[in-house]
N, C-alpha and C. Protein backbone atom coordinates (compact mmCIF):
# COMPACT_ATOMS: atom_id res chain seq x y z
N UNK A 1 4.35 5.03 -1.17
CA UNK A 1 3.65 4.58 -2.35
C UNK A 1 2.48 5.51 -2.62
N UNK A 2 2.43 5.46 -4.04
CA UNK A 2 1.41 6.52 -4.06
C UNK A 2 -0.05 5.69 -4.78
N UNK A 3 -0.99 5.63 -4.57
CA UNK A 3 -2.37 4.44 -5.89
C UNK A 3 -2.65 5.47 -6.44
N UNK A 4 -2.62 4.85 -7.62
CA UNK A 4 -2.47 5.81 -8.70
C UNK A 4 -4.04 5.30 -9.40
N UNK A 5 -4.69 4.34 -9.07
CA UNK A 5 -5.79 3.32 -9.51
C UNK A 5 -6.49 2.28 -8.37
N UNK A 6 -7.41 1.96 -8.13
CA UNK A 6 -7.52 0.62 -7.73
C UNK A 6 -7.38 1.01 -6.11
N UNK A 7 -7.65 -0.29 -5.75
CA UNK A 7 -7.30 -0.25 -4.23
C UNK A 7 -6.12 -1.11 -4.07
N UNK A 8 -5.74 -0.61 -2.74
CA UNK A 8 -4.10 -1.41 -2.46
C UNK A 8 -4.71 -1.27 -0.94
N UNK A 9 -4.52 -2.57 -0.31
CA UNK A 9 -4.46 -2.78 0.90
C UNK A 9 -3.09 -3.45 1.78
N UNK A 10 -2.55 -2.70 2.51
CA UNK A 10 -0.99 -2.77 3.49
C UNK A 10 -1.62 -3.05 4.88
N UNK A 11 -0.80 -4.43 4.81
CA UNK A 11 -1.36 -5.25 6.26
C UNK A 11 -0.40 -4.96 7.01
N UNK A 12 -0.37 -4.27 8.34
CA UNK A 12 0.50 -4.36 9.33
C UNK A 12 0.36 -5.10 10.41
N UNK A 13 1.10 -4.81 11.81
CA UNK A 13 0.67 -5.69 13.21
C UNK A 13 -0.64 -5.22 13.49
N UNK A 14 -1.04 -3.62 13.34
CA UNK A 14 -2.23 -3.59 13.71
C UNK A 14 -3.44 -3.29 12.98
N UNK A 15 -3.41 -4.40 11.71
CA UNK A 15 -4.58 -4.42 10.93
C UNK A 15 -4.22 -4.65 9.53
N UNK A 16 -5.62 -4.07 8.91
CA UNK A 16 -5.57 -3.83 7.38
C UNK A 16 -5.51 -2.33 7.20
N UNK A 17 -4.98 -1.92 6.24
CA UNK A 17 -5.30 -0.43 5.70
C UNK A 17 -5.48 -0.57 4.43
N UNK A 18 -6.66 -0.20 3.51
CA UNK A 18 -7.08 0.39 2.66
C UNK A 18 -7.09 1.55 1.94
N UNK A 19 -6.30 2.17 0.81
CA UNK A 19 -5.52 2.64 0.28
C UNK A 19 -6.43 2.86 -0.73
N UNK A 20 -7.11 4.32 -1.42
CA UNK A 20 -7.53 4.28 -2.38
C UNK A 20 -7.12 5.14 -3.40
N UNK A 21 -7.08 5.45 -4.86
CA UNK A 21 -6.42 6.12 -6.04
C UNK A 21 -6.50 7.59 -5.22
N UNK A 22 -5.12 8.17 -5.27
CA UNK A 22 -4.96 9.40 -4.72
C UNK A 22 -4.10 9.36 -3.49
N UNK A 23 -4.16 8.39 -2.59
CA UNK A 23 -4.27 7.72 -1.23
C UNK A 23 -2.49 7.90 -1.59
N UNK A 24 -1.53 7.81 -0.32
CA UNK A 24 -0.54 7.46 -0.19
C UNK A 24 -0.12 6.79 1.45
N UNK A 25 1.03 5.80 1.45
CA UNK A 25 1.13 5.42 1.87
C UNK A 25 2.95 5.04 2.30
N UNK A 26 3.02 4.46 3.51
CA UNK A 26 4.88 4.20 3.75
C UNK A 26 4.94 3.50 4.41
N UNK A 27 6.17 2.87 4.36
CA UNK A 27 6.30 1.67 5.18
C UNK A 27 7.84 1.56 5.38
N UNK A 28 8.22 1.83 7.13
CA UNK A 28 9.59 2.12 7.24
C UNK A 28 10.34 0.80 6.99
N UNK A 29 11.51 0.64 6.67
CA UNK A 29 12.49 -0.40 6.39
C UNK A 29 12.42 -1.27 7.89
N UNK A 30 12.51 -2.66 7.43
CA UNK A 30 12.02 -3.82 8.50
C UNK A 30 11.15 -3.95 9.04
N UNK A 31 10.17 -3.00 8.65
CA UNK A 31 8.45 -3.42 9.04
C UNK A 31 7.85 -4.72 8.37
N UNK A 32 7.70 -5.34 9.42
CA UNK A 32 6.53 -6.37 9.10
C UNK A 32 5.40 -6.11 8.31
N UNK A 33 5.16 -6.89 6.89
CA UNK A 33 3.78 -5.85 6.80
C UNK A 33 3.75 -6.84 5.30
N UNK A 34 2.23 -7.17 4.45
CA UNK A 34 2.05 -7.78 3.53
C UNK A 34 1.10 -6.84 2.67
N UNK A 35 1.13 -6.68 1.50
CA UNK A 35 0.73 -5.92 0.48
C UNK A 35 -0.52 -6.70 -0.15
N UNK A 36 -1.75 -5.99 -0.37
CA UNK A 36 -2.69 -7.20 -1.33
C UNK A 36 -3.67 -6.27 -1.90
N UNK A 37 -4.38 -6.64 -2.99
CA UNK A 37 -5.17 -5.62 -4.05
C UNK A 37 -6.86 -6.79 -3.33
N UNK A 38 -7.73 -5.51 -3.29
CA UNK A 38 -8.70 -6.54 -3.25
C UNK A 38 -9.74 -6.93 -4.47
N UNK A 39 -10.85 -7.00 -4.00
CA UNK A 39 -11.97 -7.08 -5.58
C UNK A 39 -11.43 -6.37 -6.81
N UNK A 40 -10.90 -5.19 -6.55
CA UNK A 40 -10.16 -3.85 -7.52
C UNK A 40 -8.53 -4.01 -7.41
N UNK A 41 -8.26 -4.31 -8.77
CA UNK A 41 -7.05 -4.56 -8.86
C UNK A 41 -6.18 -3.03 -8.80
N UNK A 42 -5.17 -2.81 -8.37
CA UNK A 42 -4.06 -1.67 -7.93
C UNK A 42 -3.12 -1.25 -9.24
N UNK A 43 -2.81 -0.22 -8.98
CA UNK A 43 -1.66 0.31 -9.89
C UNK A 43 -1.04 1.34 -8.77
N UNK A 44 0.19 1.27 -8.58
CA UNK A 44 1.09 1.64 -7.80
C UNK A 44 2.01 2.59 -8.01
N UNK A 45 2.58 3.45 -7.61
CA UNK A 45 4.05 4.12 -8.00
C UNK A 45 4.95 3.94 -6.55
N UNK A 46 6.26 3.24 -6.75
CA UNK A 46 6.71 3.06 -5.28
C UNK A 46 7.78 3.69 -5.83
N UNK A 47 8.45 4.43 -4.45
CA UNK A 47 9.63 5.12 -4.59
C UNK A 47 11.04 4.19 -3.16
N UNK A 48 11.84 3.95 -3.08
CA UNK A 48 12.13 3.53 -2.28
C UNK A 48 13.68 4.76 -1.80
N UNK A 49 14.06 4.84 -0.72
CA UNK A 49 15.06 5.78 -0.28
C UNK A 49 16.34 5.27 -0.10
N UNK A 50 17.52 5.34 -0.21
CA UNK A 50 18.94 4.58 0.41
C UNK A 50 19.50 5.26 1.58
């Protein structure tokens, strides 16, 4: 994922990560993990692979 805006925060087992415009980010297939925008709402570009 790439933030294209905003903050995007990706919760995994070991924590929070904070993600800011420019920032990229991944998350392998069957990872545990919850997505959340905080005070600053996000704008995203996700690409996903087959």
């Amino acid at each position: 994922m790439l933030v294209l805006e905003g903050e995007f925060i990706l919760e995994l087992e070991d924590g929070k990560h904070t993600f800011k415009a420019g920032d990229t980010c991944s998350v392998s297939a069957g990872t545990t993990h919850a997505e959340h925008t905080g005070n600053i709402s996000a704008r995203i570009l996700a690409g996903l692979i087959h």
